[in-house]
N, C-alpha and C. Protein backbone atom coordinates (compact mmCIF):
# COMPACT_ATOMS: atom_id res chain seq x y z
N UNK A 1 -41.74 -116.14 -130.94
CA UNK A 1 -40.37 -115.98 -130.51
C UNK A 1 -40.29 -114.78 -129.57
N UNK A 2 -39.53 -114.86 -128.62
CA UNK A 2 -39.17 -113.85 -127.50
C UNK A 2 -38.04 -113.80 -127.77
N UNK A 3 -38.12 -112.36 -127.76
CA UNK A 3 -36.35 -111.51 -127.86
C UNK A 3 -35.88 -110.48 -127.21
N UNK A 4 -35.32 -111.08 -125.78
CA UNK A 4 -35.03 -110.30 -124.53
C UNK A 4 -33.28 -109.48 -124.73
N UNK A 5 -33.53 -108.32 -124.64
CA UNK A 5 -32.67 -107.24 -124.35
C UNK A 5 -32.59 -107.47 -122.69
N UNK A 6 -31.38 -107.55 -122.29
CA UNK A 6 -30.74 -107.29 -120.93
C UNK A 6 -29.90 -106.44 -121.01
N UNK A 7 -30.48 -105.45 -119.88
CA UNK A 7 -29.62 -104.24 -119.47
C UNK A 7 -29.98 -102.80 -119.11
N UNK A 8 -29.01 -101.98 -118.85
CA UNK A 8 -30.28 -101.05 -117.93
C UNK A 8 -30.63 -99.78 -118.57
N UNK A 9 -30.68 -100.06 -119.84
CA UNK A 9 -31.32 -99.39 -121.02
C UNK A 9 -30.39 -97.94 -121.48
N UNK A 10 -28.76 -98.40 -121.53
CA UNK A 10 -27.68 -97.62 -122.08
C UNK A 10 -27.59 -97.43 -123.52
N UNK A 11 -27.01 -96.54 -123.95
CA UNK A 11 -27.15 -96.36 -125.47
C UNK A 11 -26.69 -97.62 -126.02
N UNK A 12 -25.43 -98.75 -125.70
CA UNK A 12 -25.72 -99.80 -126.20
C UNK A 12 -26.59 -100.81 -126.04
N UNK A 13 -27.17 -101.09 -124.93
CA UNK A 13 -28.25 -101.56 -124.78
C UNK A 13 -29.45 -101.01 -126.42
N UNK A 14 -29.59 -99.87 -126.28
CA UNK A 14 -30.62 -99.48 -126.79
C UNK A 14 -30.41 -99.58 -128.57
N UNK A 15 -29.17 -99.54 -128.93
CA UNK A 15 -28.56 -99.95 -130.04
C UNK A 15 -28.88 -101.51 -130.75
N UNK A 16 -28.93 -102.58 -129.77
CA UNK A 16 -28.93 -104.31 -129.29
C UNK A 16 -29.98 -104.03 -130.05
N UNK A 17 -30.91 -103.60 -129.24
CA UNK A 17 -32.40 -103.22 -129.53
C UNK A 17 -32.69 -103.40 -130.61
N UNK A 18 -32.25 -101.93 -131.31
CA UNK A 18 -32.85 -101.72 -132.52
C UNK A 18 -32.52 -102.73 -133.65
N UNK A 19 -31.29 -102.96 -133.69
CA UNK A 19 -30.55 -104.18 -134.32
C UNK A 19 -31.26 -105.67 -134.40
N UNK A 20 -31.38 -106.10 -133.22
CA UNK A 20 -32.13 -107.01 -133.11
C UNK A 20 -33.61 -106.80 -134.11
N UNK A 21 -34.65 -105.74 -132.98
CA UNK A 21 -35.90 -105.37 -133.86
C UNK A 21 -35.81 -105.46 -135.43
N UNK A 22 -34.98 -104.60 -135.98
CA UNK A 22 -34.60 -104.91 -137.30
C UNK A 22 -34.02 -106.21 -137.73
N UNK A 23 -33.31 -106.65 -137.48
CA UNK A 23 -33.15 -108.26 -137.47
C UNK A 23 -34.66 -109.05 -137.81
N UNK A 24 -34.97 -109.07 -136.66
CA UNK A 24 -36.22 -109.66 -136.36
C UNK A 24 -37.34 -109.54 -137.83
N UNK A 25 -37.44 -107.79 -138.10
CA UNK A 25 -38.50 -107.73 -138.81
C UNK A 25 -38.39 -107.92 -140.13
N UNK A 26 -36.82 -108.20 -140.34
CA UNK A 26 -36.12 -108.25 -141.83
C UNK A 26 -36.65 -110.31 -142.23
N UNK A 27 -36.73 -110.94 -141.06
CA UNK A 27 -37.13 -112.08 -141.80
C UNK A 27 -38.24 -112.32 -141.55
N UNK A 28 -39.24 -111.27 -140.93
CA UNK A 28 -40.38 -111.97 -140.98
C UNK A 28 -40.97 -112.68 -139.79
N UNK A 29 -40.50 -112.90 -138.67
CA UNK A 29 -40.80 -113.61 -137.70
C UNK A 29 -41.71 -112.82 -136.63
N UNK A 30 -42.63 -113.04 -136.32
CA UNK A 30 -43.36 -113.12 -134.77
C UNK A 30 -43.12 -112.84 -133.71
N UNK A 31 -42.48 -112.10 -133.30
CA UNK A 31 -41.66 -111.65 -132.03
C UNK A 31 -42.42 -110.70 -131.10
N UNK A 32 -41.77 -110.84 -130.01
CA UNK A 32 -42.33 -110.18 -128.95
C UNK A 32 -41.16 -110.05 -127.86
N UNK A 33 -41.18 -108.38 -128.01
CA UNK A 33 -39.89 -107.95 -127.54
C UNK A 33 -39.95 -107.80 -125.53
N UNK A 34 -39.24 -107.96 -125.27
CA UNK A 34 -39.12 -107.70 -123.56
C UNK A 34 -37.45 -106.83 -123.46
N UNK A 35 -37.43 -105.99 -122.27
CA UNK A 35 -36.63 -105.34 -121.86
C UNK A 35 -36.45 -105.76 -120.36
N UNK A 36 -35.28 -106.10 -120.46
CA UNK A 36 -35.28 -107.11 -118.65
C UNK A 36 -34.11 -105.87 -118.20
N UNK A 37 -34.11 -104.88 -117.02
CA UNK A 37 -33.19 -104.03 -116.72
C UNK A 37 -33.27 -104.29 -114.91
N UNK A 38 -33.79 -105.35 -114.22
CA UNK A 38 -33.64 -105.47 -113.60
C UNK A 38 -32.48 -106.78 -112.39
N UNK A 39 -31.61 -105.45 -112.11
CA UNK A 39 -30.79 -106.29 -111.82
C UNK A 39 -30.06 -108.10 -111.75
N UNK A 40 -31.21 -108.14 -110.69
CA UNK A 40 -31.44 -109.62 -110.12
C UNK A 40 -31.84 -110.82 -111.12
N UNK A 41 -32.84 -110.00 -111.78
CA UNK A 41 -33.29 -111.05 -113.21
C UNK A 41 -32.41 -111.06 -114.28
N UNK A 42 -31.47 -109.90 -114.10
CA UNK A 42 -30.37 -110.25 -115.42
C UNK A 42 -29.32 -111.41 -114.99
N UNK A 43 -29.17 -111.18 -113.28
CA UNK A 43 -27.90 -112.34 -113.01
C UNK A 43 -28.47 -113.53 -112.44
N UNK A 44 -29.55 -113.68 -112.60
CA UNK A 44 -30.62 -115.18 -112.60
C UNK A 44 -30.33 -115.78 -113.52
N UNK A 45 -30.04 -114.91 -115.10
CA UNK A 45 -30.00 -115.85 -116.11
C UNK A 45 -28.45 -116.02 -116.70
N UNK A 46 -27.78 -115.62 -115.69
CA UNK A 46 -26.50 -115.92 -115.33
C UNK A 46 -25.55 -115.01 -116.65
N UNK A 47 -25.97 -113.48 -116.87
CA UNK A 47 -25.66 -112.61 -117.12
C UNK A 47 -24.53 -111.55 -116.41
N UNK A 48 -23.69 -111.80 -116.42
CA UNK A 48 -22.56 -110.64 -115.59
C UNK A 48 -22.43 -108.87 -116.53
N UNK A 49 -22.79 -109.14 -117.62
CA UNK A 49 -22.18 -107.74 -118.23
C UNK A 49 -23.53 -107.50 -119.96
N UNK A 50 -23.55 -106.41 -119.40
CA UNK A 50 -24.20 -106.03 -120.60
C UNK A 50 -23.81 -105.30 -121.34
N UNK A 51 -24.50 -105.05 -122.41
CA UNK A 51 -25.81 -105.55 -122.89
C UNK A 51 -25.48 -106.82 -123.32
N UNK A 52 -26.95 -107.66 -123.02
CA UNK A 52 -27.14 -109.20 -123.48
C UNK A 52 -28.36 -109.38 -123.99
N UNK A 53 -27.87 -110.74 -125.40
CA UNK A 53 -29.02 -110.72 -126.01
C UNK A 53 -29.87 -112.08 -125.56
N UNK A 54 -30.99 -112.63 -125.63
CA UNK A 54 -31.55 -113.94 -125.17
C UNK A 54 -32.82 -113.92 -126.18
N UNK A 55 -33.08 -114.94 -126.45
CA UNK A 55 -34.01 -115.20 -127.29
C UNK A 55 -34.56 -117.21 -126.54
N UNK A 56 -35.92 -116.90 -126.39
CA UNK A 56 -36.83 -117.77 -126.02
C UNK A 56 -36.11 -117.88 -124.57
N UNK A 57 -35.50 -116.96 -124.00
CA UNK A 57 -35.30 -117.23 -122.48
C UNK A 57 -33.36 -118.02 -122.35
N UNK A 58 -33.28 -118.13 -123.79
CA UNK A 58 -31.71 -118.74 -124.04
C UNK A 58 -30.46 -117.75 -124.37
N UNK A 59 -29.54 -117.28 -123.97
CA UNK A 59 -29.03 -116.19 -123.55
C UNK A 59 -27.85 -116.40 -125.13
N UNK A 60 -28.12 -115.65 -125.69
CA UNK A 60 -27.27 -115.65 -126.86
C UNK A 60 -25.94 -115.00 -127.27
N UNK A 61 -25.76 -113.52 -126.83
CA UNK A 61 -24.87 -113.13 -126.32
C UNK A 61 -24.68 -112.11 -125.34
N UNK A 62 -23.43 -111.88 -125.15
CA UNK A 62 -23.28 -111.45 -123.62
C UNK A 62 -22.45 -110.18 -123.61
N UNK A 63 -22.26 -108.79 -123.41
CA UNK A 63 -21.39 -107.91 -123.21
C UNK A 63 -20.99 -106.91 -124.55
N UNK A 64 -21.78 -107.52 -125.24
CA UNK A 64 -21.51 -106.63 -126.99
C UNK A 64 -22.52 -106.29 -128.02
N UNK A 65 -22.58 -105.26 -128.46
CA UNK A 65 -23.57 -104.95 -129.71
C UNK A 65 -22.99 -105.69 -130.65
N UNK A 66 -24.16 -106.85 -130.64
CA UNK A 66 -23.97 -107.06 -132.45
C UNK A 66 -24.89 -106.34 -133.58
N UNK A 67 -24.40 -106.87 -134.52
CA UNK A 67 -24.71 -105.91 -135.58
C UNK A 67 -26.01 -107.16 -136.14
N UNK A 68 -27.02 -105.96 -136.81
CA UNK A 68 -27.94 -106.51 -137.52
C UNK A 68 -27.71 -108.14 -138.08
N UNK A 69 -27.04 -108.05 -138.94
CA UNK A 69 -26.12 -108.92 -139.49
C UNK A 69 -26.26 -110.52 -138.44
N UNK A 70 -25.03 -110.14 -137.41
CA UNK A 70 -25.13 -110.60 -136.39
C UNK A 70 -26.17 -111.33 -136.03
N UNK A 71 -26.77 -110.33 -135.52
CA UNK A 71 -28.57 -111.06 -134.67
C UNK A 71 -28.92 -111.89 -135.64
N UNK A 72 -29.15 -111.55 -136.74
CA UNK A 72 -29.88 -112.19 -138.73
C UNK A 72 -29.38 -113.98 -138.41
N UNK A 73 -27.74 -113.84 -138.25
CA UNK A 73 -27.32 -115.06 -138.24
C UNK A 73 -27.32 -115.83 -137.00
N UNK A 74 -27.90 -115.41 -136.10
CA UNK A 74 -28.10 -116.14 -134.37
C UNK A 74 -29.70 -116.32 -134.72
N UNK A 75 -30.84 -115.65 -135.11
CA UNK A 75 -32.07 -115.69 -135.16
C UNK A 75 -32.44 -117.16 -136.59
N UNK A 76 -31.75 -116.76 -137.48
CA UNK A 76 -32.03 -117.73 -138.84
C UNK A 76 -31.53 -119.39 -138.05
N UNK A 77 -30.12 -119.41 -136.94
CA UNK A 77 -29.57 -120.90 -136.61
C UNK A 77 -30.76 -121.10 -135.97
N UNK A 78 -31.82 -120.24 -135.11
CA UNK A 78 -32.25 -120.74 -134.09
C UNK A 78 -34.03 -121.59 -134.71
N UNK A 79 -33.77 -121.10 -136.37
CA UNK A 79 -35.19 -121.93 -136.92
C UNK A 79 -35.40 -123.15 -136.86
């Protein structure tokens, strides 16, 4: 599983992050994190506002820290 952080690495951005990471490592899954902060590649994947979350290249959410929680229940639908 790929779990892309978009954005240009702001304290919420960097918050997404950790949330996610923890997310991630709380069930156990295989992941491999990427940090996409470059412009052009964030509005390729048709991103206007960050921070955004994407997982396997599928853009999950857009403009908000979610909470651990959060990510837990976007990462567990996506099994």
């Amino acid at each position: 599983m790929k779990i892309q952080i978009l954005g240009m690495g702001c304290p919420k951005c960097n918050m997404l992050e950790k949330n996610a990471r923890d997310a991630a490592a709380e069930l156990g899954l295989p992941f491999e994190f990427e940090k996409v902060n470059d412009t052009d590649r964030i509005m390729e994947m048709g991103v206007m506002m960050t921070p955004a979350l994407a997982v396997d290249g599928d853009v999950k959410s857009v403009g908000k820290v979610l909470t651990k929680d959060q990510v837990l229940a976007l990462l567990k639908g996506g099994r």
